[in-house]
Structures are given as structure tokens and as C-alpha cells.
Protein backbone atom coordinates (compact mmCIF):
# COMPACT_ATOMS: atom_id res chain seq x y z
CA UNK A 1 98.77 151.83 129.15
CA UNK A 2 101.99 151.52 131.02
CA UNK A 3 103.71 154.59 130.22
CA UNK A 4 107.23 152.60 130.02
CA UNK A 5 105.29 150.42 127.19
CA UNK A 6 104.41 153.69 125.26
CA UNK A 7 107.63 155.32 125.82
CA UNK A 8 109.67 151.96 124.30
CA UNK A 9 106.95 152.02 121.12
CA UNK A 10 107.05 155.61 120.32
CA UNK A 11 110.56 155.76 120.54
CA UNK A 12 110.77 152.61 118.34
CA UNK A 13 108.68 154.40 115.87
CA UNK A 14 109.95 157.46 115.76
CA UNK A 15 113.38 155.80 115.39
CA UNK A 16 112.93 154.02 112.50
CA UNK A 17 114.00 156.00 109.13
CA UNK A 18 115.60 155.10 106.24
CA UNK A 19 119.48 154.42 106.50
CA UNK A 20 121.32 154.13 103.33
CA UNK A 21 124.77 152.77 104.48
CA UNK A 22 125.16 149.58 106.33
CA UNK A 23 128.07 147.57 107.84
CA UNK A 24 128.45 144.63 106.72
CA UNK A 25 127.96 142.04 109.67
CA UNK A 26 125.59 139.38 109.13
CA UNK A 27 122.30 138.91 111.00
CA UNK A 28 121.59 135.44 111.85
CA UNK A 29 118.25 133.59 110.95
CA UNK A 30 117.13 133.18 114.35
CA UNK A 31 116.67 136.76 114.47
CA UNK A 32 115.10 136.98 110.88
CA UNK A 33 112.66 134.70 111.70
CA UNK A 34 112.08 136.20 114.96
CA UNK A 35 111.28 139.64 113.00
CA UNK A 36 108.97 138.18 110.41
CA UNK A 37 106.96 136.02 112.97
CA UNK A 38 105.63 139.31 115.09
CA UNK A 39 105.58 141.17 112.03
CA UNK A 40 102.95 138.59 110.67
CA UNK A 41 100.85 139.62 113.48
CA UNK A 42 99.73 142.44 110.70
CA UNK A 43 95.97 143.12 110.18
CA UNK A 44 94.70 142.08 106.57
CA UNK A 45 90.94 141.75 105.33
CA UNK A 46 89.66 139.03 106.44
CA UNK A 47 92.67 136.95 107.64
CA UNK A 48 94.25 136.65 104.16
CA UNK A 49 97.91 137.27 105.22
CA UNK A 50 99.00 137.35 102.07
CA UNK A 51 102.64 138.25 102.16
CA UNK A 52 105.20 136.13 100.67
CA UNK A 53 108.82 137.26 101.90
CA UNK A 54 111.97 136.53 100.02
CA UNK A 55 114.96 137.18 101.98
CA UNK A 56 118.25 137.01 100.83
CA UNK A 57 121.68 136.45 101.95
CA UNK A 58 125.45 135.46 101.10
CA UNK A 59 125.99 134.30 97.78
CA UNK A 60 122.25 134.74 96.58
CA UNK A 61 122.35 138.26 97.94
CA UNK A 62 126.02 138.94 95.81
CA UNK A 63 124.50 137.32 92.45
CA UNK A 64 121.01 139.23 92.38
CA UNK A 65 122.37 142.60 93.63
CA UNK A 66 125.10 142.40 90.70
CA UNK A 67 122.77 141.27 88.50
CA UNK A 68 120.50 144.44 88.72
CA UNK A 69 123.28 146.65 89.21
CA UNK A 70 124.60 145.30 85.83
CA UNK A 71 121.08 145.95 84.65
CA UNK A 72 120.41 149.22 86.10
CA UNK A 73 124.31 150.35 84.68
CA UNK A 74 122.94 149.37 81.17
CA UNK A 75 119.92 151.29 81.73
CA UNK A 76 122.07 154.86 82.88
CA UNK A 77 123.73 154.35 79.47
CA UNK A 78 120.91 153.57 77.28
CA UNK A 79 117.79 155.23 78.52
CA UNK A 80 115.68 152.73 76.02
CA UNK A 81 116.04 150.09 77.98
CA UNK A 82 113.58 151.74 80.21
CA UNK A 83 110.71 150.04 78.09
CA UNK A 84 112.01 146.61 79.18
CA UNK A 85 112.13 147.11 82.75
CA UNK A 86 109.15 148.70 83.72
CA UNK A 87 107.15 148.67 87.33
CA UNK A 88 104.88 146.39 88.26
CA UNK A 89 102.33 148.71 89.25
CA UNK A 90 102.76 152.92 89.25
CA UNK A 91 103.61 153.82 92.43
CA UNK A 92 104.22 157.46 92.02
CA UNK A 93 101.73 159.84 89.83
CA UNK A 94 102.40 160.38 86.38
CA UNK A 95 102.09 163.72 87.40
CA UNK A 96 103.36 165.82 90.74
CA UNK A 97 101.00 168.46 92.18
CA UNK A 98 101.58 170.37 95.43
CA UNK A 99 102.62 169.62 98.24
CA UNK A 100 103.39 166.35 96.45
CA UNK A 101 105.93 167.55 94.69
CA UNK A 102 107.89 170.54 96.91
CA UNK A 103 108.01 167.04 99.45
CA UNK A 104 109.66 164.92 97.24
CA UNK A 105 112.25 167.71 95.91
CA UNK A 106 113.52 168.80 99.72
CA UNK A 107 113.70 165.16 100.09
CA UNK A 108 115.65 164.56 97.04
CA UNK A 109 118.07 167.97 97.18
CA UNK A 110 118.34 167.16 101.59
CA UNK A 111 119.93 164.25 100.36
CA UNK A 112 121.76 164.94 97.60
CA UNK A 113 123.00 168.05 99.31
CA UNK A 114 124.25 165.88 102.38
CA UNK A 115 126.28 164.07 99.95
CA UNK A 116 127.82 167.01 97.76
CA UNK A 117 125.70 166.53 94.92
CA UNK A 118 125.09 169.10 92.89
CA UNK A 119 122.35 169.85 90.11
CA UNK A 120 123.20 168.51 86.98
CA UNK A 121 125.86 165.87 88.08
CA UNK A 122 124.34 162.97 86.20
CA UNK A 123 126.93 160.44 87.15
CA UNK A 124 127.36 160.87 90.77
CA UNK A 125 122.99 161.09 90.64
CA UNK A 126 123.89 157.31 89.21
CA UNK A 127 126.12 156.36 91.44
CA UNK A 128 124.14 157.08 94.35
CA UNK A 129 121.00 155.25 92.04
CA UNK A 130 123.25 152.36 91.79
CA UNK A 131 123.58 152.37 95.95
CA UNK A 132 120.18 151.25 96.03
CA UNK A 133 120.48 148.09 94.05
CA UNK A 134 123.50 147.10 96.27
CA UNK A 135 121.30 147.48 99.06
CA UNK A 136 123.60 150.09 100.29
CA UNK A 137 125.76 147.22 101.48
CA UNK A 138 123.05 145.45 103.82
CA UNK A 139 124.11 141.92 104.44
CA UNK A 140 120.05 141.15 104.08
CA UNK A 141 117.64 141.62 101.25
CA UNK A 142 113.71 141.45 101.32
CA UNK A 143 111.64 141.20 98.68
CA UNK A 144 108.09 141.02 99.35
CA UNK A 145 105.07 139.91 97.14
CA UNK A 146 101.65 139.34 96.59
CA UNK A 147 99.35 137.13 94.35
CA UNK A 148 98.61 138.85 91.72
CA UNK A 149 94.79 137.63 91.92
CA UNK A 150 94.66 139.40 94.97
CA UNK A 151 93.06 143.13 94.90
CA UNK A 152 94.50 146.86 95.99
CA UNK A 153 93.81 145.82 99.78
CA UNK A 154 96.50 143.17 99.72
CA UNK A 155 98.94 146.15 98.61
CA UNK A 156 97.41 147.80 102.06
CA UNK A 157 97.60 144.81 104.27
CA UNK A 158 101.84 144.29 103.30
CA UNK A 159 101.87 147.40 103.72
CA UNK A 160 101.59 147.37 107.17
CA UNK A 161 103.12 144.19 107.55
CA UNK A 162 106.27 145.93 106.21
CA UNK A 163 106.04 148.34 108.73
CA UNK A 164 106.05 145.90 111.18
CA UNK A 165 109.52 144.06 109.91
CA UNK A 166 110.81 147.53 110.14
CA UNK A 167 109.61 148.49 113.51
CA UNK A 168 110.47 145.01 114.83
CA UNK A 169 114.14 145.26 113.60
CA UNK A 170 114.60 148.14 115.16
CA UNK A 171 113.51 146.87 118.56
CA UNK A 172 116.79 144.50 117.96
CA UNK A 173 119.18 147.24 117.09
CA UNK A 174 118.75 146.57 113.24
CA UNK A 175 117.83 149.40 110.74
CA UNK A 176 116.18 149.15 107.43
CA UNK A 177 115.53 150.96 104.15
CA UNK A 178 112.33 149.96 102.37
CA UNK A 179 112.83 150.51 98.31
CA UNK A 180 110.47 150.73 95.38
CA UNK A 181 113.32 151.24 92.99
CA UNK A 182 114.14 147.38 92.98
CA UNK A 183 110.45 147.08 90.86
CA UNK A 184 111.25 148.37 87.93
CA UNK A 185 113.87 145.11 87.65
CA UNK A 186 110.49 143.02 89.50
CA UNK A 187 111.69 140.34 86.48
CA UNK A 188 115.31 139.71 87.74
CA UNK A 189 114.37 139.66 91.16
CA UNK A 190 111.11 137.00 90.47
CA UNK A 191 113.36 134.53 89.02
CA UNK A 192 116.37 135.02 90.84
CA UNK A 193 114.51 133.89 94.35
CA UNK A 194 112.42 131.38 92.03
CA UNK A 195 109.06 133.30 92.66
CA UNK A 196 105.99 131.62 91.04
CA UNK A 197 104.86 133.72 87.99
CA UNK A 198 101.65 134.22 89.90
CA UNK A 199 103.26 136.46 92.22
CA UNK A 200 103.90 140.43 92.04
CA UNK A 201 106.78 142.09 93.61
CA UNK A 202 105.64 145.31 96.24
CA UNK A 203 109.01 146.50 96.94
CA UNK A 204 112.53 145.64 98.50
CA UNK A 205 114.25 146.17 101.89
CA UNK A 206 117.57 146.55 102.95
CA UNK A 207 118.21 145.01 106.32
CA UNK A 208 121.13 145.44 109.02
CA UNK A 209 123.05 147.43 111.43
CA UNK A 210 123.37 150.84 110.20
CA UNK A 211 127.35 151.98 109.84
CA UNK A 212 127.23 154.56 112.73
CA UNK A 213 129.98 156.85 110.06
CA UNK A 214 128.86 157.28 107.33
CA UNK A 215 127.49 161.03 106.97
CA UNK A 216 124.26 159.87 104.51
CA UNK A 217 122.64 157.99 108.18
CA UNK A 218 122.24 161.23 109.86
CA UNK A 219 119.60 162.74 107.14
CA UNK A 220 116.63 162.61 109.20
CA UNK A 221 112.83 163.48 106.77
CA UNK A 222 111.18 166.36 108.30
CA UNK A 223 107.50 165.18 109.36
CA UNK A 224 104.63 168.05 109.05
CA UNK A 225 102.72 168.71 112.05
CA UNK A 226 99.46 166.75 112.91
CA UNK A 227 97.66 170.03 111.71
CA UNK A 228 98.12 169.74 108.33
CA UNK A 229 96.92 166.22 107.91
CA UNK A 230 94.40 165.70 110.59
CA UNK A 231 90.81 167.17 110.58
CA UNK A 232 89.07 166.74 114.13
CA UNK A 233 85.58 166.00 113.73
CA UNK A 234 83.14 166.65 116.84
């Protein structure tokens, strides 16, 4: 391989993380469309290609993200509501074991900590919630889907067609955060893009140009080495 090729991937990959403040400049459809055609160049089992992409902008974008912040407000204050606004399918355990668990907390307190919040502060812990269903001011919205027909491998196969939007916006100077939160409100989302009830909402993804500022865009996830995931075989 041309070692300029593998230079420009790796460095697009190992780019890419999740930024949770954007600026607010808008990212024409040329460029969209651009993203989502390579990213369709995604493997999935037997040729299925089974992503359906939502993506959302200007007044659409204003009316569903205040719509599930309005929801998601209701839900802070009256923790019952969680029975109405349930996932579409578990994506975390039910229960945490190790190193599950000790990964998800340095993520959480990293965070947290970068933004002076402390243990115990419940409403700033909702505030920051509540960034997530303004898609921490992104001027673009994704919501992807499957057929809910389809089996576990479809899950895998937009899986790694979501990689690819990411990976491709970033080749364009675009950033990205990819969120499972916006499930749990899979209902409001469904029929605010008009989704057929057939389909099942994977996740979300904020889309633009990252606000070079704010302090929350320089936490960078640690990555363990390829040691402790890797078993070499000979």
C-alpha cells in the first residue's frame, strides 16, 4: 500500500472521536450526500444494505430536538415516565461486570470532571443529558434504522456503515457524535421524520464542524493496548 494512503486513513481514524459541542454553520447537501454515498460502500450479509438514514436539518431539526428535549425535561422530573419511553432494543447489560464497568465510569467521571461536575449534582448531570438531545448544537441530525424483520446482523452491517459516515465526514473536516440516548424517545423520532412503523431506530448522530473552544472537544477516550484484546494464534 502507498504509505501516503495509509498515513491519510489512519490518521482519519484515529481522528475521529466524539465531539460534544458544535458551531453552528450549516453543511450543505452536496456534501451529505457525498458522505452517505461512500459510506454505503459498507459490507452487509449478502448485499442487503439495509440502512435507512434520516437526516435532519433547519426547521425539522429545531421541532424534533425540542420535542425530545421537552420529553426528556419531563422525564428528569418524573422518573415514571421512564416506562413510556423505553429502548428499542438493550444496548447496555442489565448488569456491569469488569472491565465493563471501571470503562464506562473513567469515561463518565473524564467527562464530567472536564466540565466541573461533581458527584451528586443531579441537575447539571441533566443539563449535560439534555446536551445530547440538542445534538450539542449540530446543525445536522441522523437517525438511522433498520427493518425490523431483519435479524441481529443488520444491527452489525449499520454498524459499520455508521462508521463509515463518521470516518467519511471527517475526511471533509466535519466531526460527529454517534448517540444511543436518542432511543429511548425511538417513538418521537419515528414519526417526526415519518418513518414506516416497520422500521426500528439504531441510534442518532450529531453532524458538523466541531467549535474549536469549547473545553468538552478536547476529552480524548483512552484506547487499551492491542494486548489486552488481541490473542495471536500460530
Amino acid at each position: 500500500m502507498d504509505q501516503q494512503l495509509q498515513q491519510a486513513v489512519d490518521q482519519v481514524i484515529t481522528s475521529r472521536h466524539s465531539v460534544r459541542a458544535f458551531l453552528n454553520t450549516p453543511i450543505d447537501r452536496k456534501t451529505l450526500k457525498e458522505i452517505l454515498q461512500v459510506a454505503s460502500r459498507a459490507p452487509s450479509g449478502t448485499n442487503t444494505q439495509p440502512w435507512r438514514v434520516y437526516v435532519v436539518q433547519g426547521r425539522k431539526r429545531d421541532a424534533l430536538t425540542e420535542k425530545v428535549c421537552t420529553a426528556q425535561s419531563a422525564l428528569f422530573l418524573n422518573p415514571e415516565l421512564a416506562k413510556k419511553y423505553t429502548e428499542t432494543f438493550p444496548y447496555y447489560p442489565e448488569q456491569w461486570l469488569s472491565p465493563y464497568i471501571e470503562r464506562r465510569r473513567e469515561n463518565g467521571w473524564g467527562l464530567y470532571g472536564l466540565l466541573k461536575i461533581q458527584k451528586g449534582e443531579k441537575e447539571k448531570m441533566a443539563q449535560q443529558q439534555l446536551r445530547n438531545f440538542k445534538l450539542f448544537d449540530a446543525p445536522v441530525g441522523l437517525f438511522f434504522t433498520v427493518h425490523k424483520s431483519l435479524g441481529i446482523g443488520a444491527k452489525m452491517d449499520i454498524a459499520m456503515m455508521i462508521q463509515n459516515v463518521m470516518l467519511a465526514a471527517k475526511a471533509r473536516g466535519l466531526d460527529t457524535c454517534p448517540q444511543a440516548a436518542w432511543n429511548h424517545f425511538h417513538s418521537i423520532v419515528l414519526s417526526e421524520v415519518h418513518a414506516s412503523s416497520d422500521e426500528e431506530l439504531v441510534c442518532g448522530m450529531a453532524l458538523g464542524y466541531a467549535d474549536p473552544d469549547h473545553i468538552v472537544n478536547t476529552f480524548i477516550t483512552p484506547r487499551v493496548p492491542v494486548e489486552d484484546f488481541a490473542v495471536f494464534i500460530e
